[in-house]
C-alpha atoms as a PDB file:
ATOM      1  CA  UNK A   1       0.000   0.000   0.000  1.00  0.00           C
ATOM      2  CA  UNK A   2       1.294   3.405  -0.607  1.00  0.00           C
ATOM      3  CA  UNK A   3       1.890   5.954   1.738  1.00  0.00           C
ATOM      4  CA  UNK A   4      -0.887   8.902   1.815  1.00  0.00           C
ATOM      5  CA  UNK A   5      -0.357  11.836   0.129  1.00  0.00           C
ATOM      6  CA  UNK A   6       0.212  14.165   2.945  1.00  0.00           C
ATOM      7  CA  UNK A   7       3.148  11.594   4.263  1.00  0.00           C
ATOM      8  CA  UNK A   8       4.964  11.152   1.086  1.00  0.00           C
ATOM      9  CA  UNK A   9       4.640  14.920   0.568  1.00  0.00           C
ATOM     10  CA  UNK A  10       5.874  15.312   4.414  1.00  0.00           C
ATOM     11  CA  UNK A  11       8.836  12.716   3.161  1.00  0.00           C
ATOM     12  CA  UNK A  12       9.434  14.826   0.162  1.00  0.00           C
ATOM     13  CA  UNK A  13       9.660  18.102   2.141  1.00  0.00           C
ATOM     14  CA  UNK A  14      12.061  16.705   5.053  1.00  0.00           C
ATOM     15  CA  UNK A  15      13.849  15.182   2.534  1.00  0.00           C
ATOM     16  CA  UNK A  16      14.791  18.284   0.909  1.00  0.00           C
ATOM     17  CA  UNK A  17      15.563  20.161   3.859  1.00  0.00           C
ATOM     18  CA  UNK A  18      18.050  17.693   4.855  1.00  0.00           C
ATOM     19  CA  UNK A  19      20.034  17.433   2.346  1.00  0.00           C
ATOM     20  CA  UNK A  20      19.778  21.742   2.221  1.00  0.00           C
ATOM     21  CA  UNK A  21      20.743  21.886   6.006  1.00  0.00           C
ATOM     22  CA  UNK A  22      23.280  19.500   5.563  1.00  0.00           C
ATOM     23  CA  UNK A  23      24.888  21.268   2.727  1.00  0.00           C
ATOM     24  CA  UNK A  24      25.227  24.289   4.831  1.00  0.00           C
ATOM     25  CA  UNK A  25      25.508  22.778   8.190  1.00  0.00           C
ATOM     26  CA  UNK A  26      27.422  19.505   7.800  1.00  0.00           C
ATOM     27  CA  UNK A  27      25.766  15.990   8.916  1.00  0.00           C
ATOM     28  CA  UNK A  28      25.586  17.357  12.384  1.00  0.00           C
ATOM     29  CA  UNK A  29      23.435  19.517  11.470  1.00  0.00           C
ATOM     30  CA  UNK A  30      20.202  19.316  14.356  1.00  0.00           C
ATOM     31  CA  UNK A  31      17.281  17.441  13.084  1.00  0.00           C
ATOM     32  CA  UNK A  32      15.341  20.915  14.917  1.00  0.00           C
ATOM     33  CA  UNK A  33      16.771  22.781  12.474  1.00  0.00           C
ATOM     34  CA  UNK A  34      15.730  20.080   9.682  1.00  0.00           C
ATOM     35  CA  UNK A  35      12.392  19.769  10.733  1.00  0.00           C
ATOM     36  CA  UNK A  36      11.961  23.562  10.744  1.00  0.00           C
ATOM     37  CA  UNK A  37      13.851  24.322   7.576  1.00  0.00           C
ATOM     38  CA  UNK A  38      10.597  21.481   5.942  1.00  0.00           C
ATOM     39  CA  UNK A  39       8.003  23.674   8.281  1.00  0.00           C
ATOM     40  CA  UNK A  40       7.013  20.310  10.422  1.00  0.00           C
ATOM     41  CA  UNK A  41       7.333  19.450  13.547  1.00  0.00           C
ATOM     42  CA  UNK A  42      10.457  17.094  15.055  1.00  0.00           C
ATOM     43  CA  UNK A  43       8.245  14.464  15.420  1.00  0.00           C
ATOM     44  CA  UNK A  44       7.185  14.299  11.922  1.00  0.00           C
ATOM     45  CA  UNK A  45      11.018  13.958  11.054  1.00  0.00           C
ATOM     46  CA  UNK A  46      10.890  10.904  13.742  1.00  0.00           C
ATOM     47  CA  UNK A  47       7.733   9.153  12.722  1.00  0.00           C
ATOM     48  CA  UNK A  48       9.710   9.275   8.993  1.00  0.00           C
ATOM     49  CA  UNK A  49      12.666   8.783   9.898  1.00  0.00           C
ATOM     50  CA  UNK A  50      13.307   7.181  13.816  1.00  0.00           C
ATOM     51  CA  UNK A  51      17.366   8.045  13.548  1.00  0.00           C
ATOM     52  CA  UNK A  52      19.090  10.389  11.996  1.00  0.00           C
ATOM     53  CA  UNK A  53      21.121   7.349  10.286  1.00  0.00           C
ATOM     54  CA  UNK A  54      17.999   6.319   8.894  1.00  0.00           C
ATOM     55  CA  UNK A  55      17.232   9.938   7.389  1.00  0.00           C
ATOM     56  CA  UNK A  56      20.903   9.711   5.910  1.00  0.00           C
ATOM     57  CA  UNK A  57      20.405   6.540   4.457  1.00  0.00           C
ATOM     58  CA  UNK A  58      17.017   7.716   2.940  1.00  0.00           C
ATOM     59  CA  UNK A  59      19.358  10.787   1.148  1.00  0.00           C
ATOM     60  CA  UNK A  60      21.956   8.335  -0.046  1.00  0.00           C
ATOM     61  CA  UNK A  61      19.209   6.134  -1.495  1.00  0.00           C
ATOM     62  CA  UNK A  62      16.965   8.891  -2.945  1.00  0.00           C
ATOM     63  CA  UNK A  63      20.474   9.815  -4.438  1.00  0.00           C
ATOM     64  CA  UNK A  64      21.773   6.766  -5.833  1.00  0.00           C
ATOM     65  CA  UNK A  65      18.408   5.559  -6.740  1.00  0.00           C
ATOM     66  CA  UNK A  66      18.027   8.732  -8.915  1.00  0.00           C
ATOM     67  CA  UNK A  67      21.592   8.204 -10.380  1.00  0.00           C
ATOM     68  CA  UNK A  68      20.390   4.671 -11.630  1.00  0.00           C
ATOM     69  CA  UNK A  69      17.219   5.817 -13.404  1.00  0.00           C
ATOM     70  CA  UNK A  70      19.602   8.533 -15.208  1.00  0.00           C
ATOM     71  CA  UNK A  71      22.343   5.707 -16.203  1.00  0.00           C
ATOM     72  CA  UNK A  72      19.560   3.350 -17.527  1.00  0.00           C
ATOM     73  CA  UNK A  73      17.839   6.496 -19.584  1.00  0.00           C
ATOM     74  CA  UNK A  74      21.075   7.081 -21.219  1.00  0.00           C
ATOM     75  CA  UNK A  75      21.623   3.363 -21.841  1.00  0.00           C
ATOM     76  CA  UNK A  76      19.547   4.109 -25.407  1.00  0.00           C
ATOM     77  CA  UNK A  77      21.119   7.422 -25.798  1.00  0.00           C
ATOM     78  CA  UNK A  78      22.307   7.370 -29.664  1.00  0.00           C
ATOM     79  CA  UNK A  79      26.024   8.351 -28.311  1.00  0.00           C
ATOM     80  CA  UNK A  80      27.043   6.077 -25.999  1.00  0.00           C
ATOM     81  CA  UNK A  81      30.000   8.501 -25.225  1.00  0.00           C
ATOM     82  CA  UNK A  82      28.091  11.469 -25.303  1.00  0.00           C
ATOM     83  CA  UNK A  83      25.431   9.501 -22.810  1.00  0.00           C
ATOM     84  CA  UNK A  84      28.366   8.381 -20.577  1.00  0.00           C
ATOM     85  CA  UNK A  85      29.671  11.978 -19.615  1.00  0.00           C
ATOM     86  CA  UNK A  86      26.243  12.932 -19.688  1.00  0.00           C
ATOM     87  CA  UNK A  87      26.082  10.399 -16.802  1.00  0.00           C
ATOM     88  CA  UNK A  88      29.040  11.339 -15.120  1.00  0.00           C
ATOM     89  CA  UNK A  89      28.333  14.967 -15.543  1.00  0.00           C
ATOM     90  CA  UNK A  90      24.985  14.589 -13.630  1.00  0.00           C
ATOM     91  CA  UNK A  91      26.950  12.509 -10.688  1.00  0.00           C
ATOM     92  CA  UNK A  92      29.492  15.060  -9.979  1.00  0.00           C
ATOM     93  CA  UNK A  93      27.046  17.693  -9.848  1.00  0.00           C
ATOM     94  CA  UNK A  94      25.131  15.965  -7.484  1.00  0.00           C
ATOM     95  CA  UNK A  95      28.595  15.435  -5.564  1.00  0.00           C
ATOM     96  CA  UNK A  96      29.216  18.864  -5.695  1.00  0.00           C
ATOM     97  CA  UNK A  97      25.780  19.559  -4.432  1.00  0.00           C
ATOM     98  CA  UNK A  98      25.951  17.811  -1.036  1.00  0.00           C
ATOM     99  CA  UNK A  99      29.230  15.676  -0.558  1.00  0.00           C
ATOM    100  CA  UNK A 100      28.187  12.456   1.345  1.00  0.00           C
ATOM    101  CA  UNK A 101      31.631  10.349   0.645  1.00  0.00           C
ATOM    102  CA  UNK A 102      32.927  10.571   4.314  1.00  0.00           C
ATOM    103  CA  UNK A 103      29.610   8.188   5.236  1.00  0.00           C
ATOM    104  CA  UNK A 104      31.732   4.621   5.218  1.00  0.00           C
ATOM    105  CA  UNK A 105      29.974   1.527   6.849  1.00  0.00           C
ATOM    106  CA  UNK A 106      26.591  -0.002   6.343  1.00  0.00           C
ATOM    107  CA  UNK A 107      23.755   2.342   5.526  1.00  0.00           C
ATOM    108  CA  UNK A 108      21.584  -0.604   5.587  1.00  0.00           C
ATOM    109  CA  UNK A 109      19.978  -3.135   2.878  1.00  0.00           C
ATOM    110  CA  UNK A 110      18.011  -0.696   0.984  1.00  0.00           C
ATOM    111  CA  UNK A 111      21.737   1.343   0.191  1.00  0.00           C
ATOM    112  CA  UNK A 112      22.990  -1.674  -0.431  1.00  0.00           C
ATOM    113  CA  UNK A 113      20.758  -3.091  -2.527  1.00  0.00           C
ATOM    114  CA  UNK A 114      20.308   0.710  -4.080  1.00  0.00           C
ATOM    115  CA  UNK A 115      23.914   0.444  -4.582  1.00  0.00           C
ATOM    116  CA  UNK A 116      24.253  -2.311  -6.343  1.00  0.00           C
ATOM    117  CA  UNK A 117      21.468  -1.214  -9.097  1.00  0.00           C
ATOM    118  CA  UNK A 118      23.689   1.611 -10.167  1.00  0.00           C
ATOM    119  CA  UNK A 119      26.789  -0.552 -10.085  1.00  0.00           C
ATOM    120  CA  UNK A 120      24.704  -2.571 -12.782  1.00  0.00           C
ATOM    121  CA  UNK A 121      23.325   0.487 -14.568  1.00  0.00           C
ATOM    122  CA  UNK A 122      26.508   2.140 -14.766  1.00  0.00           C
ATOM    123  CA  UNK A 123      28.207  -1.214 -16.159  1.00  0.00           C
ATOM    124  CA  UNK A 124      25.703  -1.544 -18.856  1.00  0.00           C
ATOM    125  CA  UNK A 125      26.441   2.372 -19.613  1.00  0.00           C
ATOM    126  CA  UNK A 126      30.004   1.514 -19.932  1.00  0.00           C
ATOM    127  CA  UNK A 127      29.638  -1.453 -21.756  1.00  0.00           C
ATOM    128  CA  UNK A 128      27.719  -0.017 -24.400  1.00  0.00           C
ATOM    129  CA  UNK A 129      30.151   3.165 -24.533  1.00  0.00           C
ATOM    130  CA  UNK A 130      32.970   0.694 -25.193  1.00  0.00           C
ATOM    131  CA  UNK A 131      31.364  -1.136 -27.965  1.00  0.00           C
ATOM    132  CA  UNK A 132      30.682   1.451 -29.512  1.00  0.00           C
ATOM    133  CA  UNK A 133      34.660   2.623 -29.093  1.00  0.00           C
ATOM    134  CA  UNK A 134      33.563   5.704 -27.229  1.00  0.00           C
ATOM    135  CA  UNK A 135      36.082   4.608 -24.036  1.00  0.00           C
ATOM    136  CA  UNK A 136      39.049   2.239 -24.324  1.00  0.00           C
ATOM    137  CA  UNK A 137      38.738  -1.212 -24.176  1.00  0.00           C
ATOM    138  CA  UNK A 138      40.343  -1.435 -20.230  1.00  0.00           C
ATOM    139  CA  UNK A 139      37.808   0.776 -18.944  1.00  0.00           C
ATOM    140  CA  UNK A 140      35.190  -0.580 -16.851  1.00  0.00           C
ATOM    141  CA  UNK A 141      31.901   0.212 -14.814  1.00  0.00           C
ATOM    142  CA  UNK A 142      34.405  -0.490 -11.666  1.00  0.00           C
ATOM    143  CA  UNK A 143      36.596   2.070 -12.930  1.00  0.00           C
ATOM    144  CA  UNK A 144      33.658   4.888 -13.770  1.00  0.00           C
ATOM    145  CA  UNK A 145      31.969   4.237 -10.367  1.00  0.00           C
ATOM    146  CA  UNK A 146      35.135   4.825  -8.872  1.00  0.00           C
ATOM    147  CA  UNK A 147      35.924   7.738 -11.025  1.00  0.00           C
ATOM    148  CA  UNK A 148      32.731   9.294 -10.474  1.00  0.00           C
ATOM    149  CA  UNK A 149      34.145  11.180  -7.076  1.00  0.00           C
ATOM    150  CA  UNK A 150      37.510  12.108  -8.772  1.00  0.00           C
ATOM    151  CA  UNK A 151      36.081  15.517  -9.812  1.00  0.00           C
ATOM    152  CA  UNK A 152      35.029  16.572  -6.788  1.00  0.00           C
ATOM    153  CA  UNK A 153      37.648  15.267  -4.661  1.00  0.00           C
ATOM    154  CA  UNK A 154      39.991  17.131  -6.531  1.00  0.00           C
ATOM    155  CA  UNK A 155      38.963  20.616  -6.342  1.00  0.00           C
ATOM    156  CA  UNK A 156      37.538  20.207  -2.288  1.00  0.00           C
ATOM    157  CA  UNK A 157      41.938  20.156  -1.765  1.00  0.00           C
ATOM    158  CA  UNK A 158      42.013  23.862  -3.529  1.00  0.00           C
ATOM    159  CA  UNK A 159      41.309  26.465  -1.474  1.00  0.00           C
ATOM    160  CA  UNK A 160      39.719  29.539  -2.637  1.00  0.00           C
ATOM    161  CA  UNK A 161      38.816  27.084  -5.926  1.00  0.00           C
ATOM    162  CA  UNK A 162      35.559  28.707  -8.439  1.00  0.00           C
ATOM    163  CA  UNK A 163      32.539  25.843  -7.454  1.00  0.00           C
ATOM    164  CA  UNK A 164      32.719  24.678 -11.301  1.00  0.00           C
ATOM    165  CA  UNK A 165      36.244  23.896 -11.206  1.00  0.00           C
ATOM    166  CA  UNK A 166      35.469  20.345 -10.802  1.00  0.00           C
ATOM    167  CA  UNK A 167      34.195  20.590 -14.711  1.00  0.00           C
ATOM    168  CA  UNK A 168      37.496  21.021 -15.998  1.00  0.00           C
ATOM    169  CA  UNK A 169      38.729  17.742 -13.844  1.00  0.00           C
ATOM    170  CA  UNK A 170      36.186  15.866 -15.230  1.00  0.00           C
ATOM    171  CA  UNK A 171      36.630  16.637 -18.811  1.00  0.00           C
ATOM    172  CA  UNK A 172      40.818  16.166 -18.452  1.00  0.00           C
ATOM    173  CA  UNK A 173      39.555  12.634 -16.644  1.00  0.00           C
ATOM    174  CA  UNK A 174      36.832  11.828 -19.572  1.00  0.00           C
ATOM    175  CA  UNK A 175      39.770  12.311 -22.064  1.00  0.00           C
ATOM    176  CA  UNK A 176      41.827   9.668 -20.358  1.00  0.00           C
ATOM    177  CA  UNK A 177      38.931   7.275 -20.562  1.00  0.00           C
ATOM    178  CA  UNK A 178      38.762   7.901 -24.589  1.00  0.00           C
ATOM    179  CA  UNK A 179      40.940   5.139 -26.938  1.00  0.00           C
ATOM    180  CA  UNK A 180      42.647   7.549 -28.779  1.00  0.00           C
ATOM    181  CA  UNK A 181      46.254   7.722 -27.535  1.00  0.00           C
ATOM    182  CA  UNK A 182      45.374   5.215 -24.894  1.00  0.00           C
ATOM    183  CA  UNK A 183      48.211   3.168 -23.031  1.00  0.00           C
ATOM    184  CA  UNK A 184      48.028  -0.422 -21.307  1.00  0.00           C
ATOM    185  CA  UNK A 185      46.976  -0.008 -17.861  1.00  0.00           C
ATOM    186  CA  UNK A 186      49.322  -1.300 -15.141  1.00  0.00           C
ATOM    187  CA  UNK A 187      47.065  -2.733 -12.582  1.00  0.00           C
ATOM    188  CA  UNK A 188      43.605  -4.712 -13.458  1.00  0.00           C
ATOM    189  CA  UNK A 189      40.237  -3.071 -12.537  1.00  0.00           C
ATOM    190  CA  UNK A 190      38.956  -3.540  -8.892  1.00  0.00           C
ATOM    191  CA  UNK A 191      36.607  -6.005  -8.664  1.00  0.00           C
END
């Protein structure tokens, strides 16, 4: 049964206030503050969401779970090398948005499971972008999972760096994943 309208539009709203206070506030951010930010009341953030772990994990998820739908629309895309940055584009701007990487440990089965439906949507992305000789024959949806965060990652070390910076990393990393001029690599893909 679905939820009501009024509690998946209460979901919705602390959803987005979460991830809005914790862009501004960090992960420590009070879930007072969250449940004001929606205009609800704490225990409406409770009744949704009994921990604040289990409000994170319902960001990740929401996250991930919109990452996947975007990896299997490109999947048809006409260019498969066009759809892959496309993809990757989308995923460092969500990075960018509201950096969740320092979460490590188990968010729980729905992540997990989450998790591993990207893994599979961003393989078949790959897969498709290398038969088509978009990316080199090495490159795998290990490697562009893993690759995803690089952007990011990079400019967070610059201080004082423009907030688009990370669109320059990512198009110097796209290039290296392109066959043209391509070298063997010297280690084999993570498994």
């Amino acid at each position: 049964m679905s939820p009501r309208a009024d509690a998946a539009r209460n979901r919705s709203l602390l959803l987005a206030a979460a991830v809005a206070e914790f862009a501004e506030h960090g992960v420590d951010a009070p879930v007072a503050a969250i449940a004001r930010r929606a205009g609800l009341g704490k225990g409406t953030v409770f009744r949704h969401f009994p921990t604040k772990d289990d409000l994170v994990a319902a960001i990740v998820c929401d996250r991930v779970t919109r990452l996947t739908a975007l990896a299997r629309d490109l999947g048809t895309a006409a260019d498969a090398g066009a759809a892959l940055l496309e993809f990757m584009t989308s995923a460092a701007r969500e990075r960018q948005r509201l950096d969740l990487s320092f979460l490590t440990g188990d968010l729980g089965s729905e992540v997990t499971s989450a998790q591993a439906e990207l893994s599979e949507a961003v393989t078949a992305l790959v897969d498709r972008a290398r038969e088509r000789g978009a990316v080199r024959d090495d490159v795998t949806g290990t490697d562009v999972l893993v690759l995803m965060c690089v952007p990011n990652d990079v400019v967070k070390h610059l201080p004082g760096a423009p907030a688009q910076l990370w669109e320059r990393y990512l198009a110097i990393l796209f290039d290296g994943l392109r066959p043209e001029g391509a070298h063997p690599l010297p280690q084999p893909p993570p498994a």
